[in-house]
C-alpha atoms as a PDB file:
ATOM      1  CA  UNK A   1      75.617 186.566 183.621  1.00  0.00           C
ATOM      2  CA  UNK A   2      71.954 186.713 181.686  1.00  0.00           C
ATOM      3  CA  UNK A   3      69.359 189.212 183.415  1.00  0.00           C
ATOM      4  CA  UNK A   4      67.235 188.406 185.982  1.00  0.00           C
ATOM      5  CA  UNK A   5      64.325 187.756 184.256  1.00  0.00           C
ATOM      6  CA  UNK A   6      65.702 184.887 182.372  1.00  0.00           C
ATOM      7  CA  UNK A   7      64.276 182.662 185.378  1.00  0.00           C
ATOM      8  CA  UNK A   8      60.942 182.993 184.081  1.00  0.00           C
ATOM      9  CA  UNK A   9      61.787 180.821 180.612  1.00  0.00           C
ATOM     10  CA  UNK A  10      62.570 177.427 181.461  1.00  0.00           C
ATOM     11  CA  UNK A  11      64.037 176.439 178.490  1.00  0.00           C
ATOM     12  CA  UNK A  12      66.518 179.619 179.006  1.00  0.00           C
ATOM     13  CA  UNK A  13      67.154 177.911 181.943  1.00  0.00           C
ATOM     14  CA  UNK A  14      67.819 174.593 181.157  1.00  0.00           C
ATOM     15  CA  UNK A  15      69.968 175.668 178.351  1.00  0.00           C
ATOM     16  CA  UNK A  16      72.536 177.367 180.852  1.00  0.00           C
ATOM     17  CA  UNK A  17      71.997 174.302 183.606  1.00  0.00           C
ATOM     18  CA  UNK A  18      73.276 172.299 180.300  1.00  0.00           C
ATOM     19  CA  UNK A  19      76.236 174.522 179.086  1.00  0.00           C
ATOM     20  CA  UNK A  20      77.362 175.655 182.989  1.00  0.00           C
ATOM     21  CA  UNK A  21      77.113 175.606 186.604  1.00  0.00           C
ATOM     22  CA  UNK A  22      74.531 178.230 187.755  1.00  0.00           C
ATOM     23  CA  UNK A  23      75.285 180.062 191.546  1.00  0.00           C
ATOM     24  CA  UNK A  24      72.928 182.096 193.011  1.00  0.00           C
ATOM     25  CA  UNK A  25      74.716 184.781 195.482  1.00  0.00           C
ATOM     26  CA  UNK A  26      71.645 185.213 197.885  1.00  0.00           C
ATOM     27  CA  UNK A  27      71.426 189.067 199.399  1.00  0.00           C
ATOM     28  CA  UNK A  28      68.688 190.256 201.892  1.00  0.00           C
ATOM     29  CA  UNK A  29      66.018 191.957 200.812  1.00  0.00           C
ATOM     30  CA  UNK A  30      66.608 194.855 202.682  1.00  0.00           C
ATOM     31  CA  UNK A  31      70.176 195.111 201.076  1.00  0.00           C
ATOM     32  CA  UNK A  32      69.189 194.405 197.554  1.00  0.00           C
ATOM     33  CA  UNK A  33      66.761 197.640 198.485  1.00  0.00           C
ATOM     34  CA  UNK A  34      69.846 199.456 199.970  1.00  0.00           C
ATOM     35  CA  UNK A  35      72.159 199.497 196.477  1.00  0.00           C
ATOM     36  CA  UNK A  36      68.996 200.248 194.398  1.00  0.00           C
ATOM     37  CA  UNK A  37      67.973 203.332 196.361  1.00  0.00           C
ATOM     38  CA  UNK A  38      69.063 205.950 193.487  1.00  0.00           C
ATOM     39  CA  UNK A  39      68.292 203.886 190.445  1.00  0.00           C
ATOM     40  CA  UNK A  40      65.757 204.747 188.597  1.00  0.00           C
ATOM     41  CA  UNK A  41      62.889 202.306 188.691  1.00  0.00           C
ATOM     42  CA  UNK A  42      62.573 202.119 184.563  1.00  0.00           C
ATOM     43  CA  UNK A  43      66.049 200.411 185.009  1.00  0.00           C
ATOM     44  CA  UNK A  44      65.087 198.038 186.665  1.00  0.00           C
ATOM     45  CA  UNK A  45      64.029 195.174 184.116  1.00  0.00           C
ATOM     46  CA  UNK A  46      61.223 193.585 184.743  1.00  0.00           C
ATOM     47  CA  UNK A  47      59.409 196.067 187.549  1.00  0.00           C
ATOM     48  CA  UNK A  48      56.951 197.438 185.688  1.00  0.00           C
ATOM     49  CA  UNK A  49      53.977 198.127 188.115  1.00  0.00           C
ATOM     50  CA  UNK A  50      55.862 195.777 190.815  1.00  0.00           C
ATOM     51  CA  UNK A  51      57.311 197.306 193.212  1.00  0.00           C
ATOM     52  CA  UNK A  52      60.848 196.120 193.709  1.00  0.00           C
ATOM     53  CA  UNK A  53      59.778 193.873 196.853  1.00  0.00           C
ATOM     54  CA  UNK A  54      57.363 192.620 194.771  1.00  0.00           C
ATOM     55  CA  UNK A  55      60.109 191.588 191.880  1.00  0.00           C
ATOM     56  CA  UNK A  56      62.333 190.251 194.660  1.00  0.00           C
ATOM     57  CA  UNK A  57      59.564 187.877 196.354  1.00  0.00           C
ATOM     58  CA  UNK A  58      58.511 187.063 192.778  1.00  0.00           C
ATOM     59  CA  UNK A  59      62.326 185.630 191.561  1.00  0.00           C
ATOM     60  CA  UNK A  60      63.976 185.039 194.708  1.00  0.00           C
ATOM     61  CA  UNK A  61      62.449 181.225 194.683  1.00  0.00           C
ATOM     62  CA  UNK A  62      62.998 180.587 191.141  1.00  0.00           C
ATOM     63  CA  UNK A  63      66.799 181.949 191.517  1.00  0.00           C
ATOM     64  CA  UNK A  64      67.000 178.592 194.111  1.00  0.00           C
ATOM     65  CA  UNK A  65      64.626 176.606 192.303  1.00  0.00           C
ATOM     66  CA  UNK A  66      67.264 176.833 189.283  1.00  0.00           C
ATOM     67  CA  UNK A  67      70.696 177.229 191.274  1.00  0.00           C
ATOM     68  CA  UNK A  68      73.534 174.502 191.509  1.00  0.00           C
ATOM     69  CA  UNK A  69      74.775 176.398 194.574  1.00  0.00           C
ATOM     70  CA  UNK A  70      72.765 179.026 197.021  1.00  0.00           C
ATOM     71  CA  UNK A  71      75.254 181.339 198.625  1.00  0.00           C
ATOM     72  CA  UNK A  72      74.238 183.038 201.170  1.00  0.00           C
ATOM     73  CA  UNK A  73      76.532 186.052 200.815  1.00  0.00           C
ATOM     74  CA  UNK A  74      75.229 188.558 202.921  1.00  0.00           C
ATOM     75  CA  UNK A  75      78.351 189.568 205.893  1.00  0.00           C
ATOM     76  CA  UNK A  76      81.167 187.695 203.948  1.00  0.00           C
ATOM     77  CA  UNK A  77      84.279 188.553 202.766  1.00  0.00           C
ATOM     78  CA  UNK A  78      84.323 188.208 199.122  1.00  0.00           C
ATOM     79  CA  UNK A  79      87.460 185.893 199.540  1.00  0.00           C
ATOM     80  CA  UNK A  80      85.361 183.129 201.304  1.00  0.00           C
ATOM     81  CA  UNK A  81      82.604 183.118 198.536  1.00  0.00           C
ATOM     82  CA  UNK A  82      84.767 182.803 195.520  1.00  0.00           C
ATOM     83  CA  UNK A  83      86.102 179.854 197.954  1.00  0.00           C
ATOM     84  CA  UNK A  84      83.143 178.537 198.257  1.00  0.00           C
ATOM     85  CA  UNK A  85      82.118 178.777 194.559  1.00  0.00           C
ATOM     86  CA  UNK A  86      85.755 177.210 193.397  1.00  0.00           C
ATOM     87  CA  UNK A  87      85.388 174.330 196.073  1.00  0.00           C
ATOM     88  CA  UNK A  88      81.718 173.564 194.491  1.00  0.00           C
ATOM     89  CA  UNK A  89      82.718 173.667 190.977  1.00  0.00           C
ATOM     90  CA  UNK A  90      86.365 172.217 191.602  1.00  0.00           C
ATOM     91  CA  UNK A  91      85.367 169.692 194.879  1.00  0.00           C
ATOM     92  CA  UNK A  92      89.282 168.183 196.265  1.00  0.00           C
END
């Protein structure tokens, strides 16, 4: 998986659109804010004088813009989203 900020160089992007299938495992806001609590913000990649809403609002429509597949992930089991992944990548 390449950082985050790859989604701001589109020939980054096109590259792995070429070479793969690209999901995007979509989290709330509020829970993306929730595991980040004690990280430090210089580890964040990309903040800089953002503030981590900020980075969110900024990628979160270039994630879809650039995804084969949007899960929304947020209250499932783990099990049903890697069965949701295989049954895009592998349809019956």
């Amino acid at each position: 998986a390449p950082g985050g900020s790859v989604v701001y160089r589109d020939e980054a992007m096109r590259y792995i659109k070429d070479i793969s299938t690209t999901v995007y495992l979509k989290v709330p806001f509020e829970v993306i804010e929730e595991r980040n609590k004690y990280v430090p913000p210089h580890a964040v990649i990309g903040l800089g004088r953002k503030t981590l809403r900020g980075l969110y609002d900024e990628r979160h429509p270039l994630y879809e813009q650039h995804a084969d597949l949007v899960l929304e992930t947020h209250g499932k089991a783990a099990d049903d989203v890697v069965t949701a992944i295989a049954d895009f990548v592998f349809p019956s």
